[in-house]
PDB file of N, CA and C in Angstrom:
ATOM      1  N   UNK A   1      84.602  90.551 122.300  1.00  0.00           N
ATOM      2  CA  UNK A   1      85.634  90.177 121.367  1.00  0.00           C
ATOM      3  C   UNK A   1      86.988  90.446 122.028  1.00  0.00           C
ATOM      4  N   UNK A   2      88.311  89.016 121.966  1.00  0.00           N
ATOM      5  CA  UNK A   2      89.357  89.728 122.263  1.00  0.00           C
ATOM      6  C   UNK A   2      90.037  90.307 121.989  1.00  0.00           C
ATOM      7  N   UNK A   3      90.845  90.901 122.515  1.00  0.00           N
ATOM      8  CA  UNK A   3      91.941  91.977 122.252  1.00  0.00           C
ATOM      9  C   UNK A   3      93.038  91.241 121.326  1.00  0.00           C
ATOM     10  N   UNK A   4      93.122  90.378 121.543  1.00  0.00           N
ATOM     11  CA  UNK A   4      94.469  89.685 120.741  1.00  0.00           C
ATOM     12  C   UNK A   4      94.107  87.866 120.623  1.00  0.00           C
ATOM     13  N   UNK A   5      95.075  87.287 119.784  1.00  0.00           N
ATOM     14  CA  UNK A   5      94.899  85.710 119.746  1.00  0.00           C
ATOM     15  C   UNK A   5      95.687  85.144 119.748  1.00  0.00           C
ATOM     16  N   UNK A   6      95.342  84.195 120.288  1.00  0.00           N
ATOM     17  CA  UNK A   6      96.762  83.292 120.961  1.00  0.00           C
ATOM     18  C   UNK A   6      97.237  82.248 120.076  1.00  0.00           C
ATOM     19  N   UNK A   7      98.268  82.052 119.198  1.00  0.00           N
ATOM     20  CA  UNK A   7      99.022  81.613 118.291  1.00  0.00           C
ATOM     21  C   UNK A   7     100.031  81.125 119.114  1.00  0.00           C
ATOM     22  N   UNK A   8      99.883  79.320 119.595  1.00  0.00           N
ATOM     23  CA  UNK A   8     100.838  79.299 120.229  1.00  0.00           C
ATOM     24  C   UNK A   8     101.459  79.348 121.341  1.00  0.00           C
ATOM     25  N   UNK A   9     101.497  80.723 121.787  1.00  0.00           N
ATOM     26  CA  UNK A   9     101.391  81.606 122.941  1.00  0.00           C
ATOM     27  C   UNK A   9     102.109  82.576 122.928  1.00  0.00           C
ATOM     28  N   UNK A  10     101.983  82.726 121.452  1.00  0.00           N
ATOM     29  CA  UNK A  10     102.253  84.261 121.201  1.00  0.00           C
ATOM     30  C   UNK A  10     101.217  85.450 120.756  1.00  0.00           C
ATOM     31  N   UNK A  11     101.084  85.914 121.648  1.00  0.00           N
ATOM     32  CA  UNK A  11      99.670  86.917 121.307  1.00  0.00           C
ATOM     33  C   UNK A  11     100.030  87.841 120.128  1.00  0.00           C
ATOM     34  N   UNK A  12      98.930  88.160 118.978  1.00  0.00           N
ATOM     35  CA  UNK A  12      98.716  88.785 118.256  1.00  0.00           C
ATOM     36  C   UNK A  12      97.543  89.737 118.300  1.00  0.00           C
ATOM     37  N   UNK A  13      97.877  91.073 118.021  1.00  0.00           N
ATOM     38  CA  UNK A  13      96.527  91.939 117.763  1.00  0.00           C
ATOM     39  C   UNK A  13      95.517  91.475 117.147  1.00  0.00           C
ATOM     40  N   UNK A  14      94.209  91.396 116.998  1.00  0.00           N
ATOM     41  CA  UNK A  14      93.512  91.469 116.127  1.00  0.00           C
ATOM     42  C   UNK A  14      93.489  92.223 114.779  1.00  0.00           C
ATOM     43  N   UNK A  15      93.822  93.331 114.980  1.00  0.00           N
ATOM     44  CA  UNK A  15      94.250  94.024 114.145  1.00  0.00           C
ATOM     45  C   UNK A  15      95.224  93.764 113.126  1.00  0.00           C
ATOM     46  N   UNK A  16      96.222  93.121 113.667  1.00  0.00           N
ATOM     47  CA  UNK A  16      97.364  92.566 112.663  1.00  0.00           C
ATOM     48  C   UNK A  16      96.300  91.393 111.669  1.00  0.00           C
ATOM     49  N   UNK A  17      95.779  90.568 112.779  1.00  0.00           N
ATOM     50  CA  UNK A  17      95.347  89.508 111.527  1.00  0.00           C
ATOM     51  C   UNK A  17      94.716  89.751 110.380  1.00  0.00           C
ATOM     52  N   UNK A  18      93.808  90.936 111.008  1.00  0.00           N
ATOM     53  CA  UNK A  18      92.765  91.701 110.018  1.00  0.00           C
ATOM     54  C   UNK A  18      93.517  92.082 108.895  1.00  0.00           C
ATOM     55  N   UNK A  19      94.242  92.783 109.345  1.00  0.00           N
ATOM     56  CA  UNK A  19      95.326  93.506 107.807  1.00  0.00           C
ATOM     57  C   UNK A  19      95.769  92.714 107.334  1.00  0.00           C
ATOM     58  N   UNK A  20      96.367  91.540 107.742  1.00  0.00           N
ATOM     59  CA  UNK A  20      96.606  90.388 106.695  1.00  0.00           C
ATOM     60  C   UNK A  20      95.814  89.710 106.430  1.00  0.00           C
ATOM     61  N   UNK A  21      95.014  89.518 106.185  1.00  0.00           N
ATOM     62  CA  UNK A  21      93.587  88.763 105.594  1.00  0.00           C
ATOM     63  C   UNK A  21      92.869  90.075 104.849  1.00  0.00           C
ATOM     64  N   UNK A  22      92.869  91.235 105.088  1.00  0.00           N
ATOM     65  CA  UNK A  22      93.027  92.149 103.606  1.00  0.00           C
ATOM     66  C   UNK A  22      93.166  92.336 102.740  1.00  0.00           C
ATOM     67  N   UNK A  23      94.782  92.022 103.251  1.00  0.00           N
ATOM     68  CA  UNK A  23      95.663  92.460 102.049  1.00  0.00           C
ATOM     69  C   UNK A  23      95.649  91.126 100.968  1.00  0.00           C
ATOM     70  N   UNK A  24      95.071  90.238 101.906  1.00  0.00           N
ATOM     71  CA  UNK A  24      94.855  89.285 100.822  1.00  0.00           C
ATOM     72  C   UNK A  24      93.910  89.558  99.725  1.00  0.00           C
ATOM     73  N   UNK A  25      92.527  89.765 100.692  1.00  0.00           N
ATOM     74  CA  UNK A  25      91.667  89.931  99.615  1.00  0.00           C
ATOM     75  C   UNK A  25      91.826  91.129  99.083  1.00  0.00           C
ATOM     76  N   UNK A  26      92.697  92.274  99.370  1.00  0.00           N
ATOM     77  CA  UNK A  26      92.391  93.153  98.790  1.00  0.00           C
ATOM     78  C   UNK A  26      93.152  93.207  97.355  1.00  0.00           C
ATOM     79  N   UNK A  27      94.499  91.961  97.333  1.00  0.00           N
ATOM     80  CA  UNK A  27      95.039  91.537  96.271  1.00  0.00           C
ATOM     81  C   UNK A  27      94.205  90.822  95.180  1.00  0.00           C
ATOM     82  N   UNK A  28      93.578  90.102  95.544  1.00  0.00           N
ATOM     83  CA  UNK A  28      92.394  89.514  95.141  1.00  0.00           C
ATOM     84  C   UNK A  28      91.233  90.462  94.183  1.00  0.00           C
ATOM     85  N   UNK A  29      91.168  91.596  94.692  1.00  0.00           N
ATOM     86  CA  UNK A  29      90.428  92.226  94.152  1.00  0.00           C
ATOM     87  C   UNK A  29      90.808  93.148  93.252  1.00  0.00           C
ATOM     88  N   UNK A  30      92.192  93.801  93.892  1.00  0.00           N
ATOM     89  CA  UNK A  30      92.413  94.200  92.723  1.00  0.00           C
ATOM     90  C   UNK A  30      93.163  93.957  91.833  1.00  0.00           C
ATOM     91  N   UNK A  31      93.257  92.643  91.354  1.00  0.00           N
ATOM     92  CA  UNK A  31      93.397  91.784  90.229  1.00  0.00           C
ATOM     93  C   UNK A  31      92.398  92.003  89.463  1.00  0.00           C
ATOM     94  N   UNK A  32      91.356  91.465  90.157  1.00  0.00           N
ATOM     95  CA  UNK A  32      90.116  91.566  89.307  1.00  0.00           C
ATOM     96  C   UNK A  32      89.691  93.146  88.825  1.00  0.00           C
ATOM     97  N   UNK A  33      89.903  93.984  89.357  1.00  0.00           N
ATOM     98  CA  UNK A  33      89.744  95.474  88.683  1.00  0.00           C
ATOM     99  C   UNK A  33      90.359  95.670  87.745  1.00  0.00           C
ATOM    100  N   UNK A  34      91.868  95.111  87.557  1.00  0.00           N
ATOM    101  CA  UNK A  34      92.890  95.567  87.126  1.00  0.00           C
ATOM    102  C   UNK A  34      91.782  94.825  85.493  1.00  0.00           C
ATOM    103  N   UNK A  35      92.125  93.257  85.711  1.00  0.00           N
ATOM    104  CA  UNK A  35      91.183  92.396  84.485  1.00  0.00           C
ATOM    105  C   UNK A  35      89.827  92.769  84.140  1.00  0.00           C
ATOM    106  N   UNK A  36      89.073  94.077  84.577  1.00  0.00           N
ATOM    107  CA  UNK A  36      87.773  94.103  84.239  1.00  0.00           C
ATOM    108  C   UNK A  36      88.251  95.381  83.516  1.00  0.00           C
ATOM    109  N   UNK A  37      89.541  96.065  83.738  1.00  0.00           N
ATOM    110  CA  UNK A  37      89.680  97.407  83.185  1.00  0.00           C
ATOM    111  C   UNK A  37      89.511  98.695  84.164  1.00  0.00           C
ATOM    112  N   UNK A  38      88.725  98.543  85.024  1.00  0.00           N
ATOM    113  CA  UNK A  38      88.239  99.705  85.834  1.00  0.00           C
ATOM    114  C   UNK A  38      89.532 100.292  86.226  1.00  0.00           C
ATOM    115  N   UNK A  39      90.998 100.384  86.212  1.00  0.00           N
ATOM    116  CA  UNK A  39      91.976 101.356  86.538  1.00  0.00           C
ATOM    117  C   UNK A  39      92.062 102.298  85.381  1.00  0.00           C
ATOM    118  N   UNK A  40      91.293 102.227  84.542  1.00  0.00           N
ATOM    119  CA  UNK A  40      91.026 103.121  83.504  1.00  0.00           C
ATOM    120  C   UNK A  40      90.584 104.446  83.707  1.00  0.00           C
ATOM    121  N   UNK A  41      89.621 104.197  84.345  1.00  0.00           N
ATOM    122  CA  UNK A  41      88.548 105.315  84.796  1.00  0.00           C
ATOM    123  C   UNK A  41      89.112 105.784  86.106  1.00  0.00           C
ATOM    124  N   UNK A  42      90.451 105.779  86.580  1.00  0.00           N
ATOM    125  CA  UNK A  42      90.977 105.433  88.215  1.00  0.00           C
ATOM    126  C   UNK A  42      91.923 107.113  88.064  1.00  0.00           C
ATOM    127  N   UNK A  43      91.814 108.322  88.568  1.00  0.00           N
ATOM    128  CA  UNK A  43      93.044 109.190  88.587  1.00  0.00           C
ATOM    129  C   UNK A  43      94.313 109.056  89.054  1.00  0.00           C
ATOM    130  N   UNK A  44      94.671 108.189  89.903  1.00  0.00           N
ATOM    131  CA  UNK A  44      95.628 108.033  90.711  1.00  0.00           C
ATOM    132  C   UNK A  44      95.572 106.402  91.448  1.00  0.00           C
ATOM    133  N   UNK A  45      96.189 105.931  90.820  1.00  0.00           N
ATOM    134  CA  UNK A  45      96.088 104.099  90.833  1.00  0.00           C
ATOM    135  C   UNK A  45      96.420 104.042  92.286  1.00  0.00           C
ATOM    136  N   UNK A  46      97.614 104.580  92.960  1.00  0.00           N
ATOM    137  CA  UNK A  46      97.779 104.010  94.040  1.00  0.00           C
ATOM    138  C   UNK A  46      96.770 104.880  95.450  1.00  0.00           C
ATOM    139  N   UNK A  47      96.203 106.169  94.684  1.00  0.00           N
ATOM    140  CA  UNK A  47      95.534 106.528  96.189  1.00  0.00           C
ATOM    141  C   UNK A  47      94.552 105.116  96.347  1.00  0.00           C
ATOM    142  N   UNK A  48      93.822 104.804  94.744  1.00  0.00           N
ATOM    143  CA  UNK A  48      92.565 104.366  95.098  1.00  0.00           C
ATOM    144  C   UNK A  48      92.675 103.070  95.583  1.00  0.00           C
ATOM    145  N   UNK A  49      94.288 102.771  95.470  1.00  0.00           N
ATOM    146  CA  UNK A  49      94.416 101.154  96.142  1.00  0.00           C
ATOM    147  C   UNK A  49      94.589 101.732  97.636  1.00  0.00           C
ATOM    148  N   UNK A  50      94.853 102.850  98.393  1.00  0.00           N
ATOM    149  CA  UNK A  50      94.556 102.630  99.686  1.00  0.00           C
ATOM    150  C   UNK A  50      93.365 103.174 100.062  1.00  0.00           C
ATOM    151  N   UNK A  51      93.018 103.801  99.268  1.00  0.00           N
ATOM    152  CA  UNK A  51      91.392 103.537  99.790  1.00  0.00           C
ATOM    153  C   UNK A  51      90.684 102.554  99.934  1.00  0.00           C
ATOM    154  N   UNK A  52      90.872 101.561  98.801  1.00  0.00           N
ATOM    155  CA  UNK A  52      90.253 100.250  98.500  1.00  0.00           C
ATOM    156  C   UNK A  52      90.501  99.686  99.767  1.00  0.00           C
ATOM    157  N   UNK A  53      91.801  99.915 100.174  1.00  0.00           N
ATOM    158  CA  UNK A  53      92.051  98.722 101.309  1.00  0.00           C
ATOM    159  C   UNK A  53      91.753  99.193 102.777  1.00  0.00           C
ATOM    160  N   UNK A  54      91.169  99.968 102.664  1.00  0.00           N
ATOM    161  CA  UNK A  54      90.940 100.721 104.162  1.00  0.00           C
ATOM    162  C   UNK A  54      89.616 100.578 104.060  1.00  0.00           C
ATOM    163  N   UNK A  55      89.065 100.480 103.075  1.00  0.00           N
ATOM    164  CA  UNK A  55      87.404 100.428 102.749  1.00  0.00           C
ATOM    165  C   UNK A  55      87.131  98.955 103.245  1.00  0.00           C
ATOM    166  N   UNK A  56      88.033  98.081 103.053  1.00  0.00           N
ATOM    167  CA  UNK A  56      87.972  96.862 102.788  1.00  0.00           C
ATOM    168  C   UNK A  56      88.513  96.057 104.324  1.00  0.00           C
ATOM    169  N   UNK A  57      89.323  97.186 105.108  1.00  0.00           N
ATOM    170  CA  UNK A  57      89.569  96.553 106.155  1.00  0.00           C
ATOM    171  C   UNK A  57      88.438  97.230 107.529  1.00  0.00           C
ATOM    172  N   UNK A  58      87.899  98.212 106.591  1.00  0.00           N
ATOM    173  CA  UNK A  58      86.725  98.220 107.670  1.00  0.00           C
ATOM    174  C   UNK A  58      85.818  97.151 107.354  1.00  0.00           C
ATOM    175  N   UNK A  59      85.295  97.181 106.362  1.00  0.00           N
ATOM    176  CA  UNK A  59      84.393  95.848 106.141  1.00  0.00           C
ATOM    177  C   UNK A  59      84.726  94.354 106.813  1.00  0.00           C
ATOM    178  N   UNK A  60      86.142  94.369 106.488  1.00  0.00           N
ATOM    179  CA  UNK A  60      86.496  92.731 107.401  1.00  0.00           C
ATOM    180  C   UNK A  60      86.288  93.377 108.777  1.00  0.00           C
ATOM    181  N   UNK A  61      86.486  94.114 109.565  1.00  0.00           N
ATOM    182  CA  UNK A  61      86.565  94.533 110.945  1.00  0.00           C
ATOM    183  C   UNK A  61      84.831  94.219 111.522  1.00  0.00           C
ATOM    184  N   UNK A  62      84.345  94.858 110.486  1.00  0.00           N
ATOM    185  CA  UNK A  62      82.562  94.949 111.033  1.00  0.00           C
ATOM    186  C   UNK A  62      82.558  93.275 111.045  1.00  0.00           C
ATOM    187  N   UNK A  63      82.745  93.093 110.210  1.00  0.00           N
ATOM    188  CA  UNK A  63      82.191  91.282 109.354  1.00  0.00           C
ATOM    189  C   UNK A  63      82.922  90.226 110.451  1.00  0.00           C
ATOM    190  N   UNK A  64      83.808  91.058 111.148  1.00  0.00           N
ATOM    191  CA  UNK A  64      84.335  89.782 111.828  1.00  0.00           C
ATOM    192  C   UNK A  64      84.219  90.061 113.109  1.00  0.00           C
ATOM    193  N   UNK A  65      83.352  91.360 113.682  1.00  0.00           N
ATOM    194  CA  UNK A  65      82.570  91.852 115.221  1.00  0.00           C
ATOM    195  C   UNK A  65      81.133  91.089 114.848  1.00  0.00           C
ATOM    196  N   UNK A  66      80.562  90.898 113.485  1.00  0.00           N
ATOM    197  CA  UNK A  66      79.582  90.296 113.696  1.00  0.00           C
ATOM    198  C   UNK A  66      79.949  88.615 113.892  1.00  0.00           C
ATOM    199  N   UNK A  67      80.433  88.212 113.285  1.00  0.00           N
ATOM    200  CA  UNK A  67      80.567  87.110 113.277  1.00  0.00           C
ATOM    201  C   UNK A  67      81.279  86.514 114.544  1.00  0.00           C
ATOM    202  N   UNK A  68      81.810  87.254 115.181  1.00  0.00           N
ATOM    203  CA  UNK A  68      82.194  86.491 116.706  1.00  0.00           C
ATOM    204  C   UNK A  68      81.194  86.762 117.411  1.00  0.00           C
ATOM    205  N   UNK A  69      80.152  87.532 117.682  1.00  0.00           N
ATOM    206  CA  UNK A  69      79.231  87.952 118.484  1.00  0.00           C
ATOM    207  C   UNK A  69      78.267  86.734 118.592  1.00  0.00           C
TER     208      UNK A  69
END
């Protein structure tokens, strides 16, 4: 897998793209928490949104080492 992608010919981390394709879905999702209620049951709204999203950017990270492989 590479190190970066070429946009152009401007190289980008992988990493950057990852976090923005996150933060998408991780907007995405927690919309949907927010509409199912579950910040109810939540102590601290914003730790669990960076957990969510760190949870979530490991998952895209694995999901997208498998999927280039």
């Amino acid at each position: 897998m590479p190190g970066e992608i070429d946009l152009y010919g401007v190289y980008v981390p992988n990493l950057l793209a990852l976090a923005l394709a996150t933060l998408l879905v991780s907007l995405v999702v927690r919309r949907a928490l927010a509409w199912f209620g579950v910040y109810g049951f939540v102590w601290h709204r914003g730790l669990f949104d960076v957990a969510l999203y760190v949870v979530l950017l490991q998952g895209m990270s694995l999901l997208s080492r498998w999927w280039l492989s």
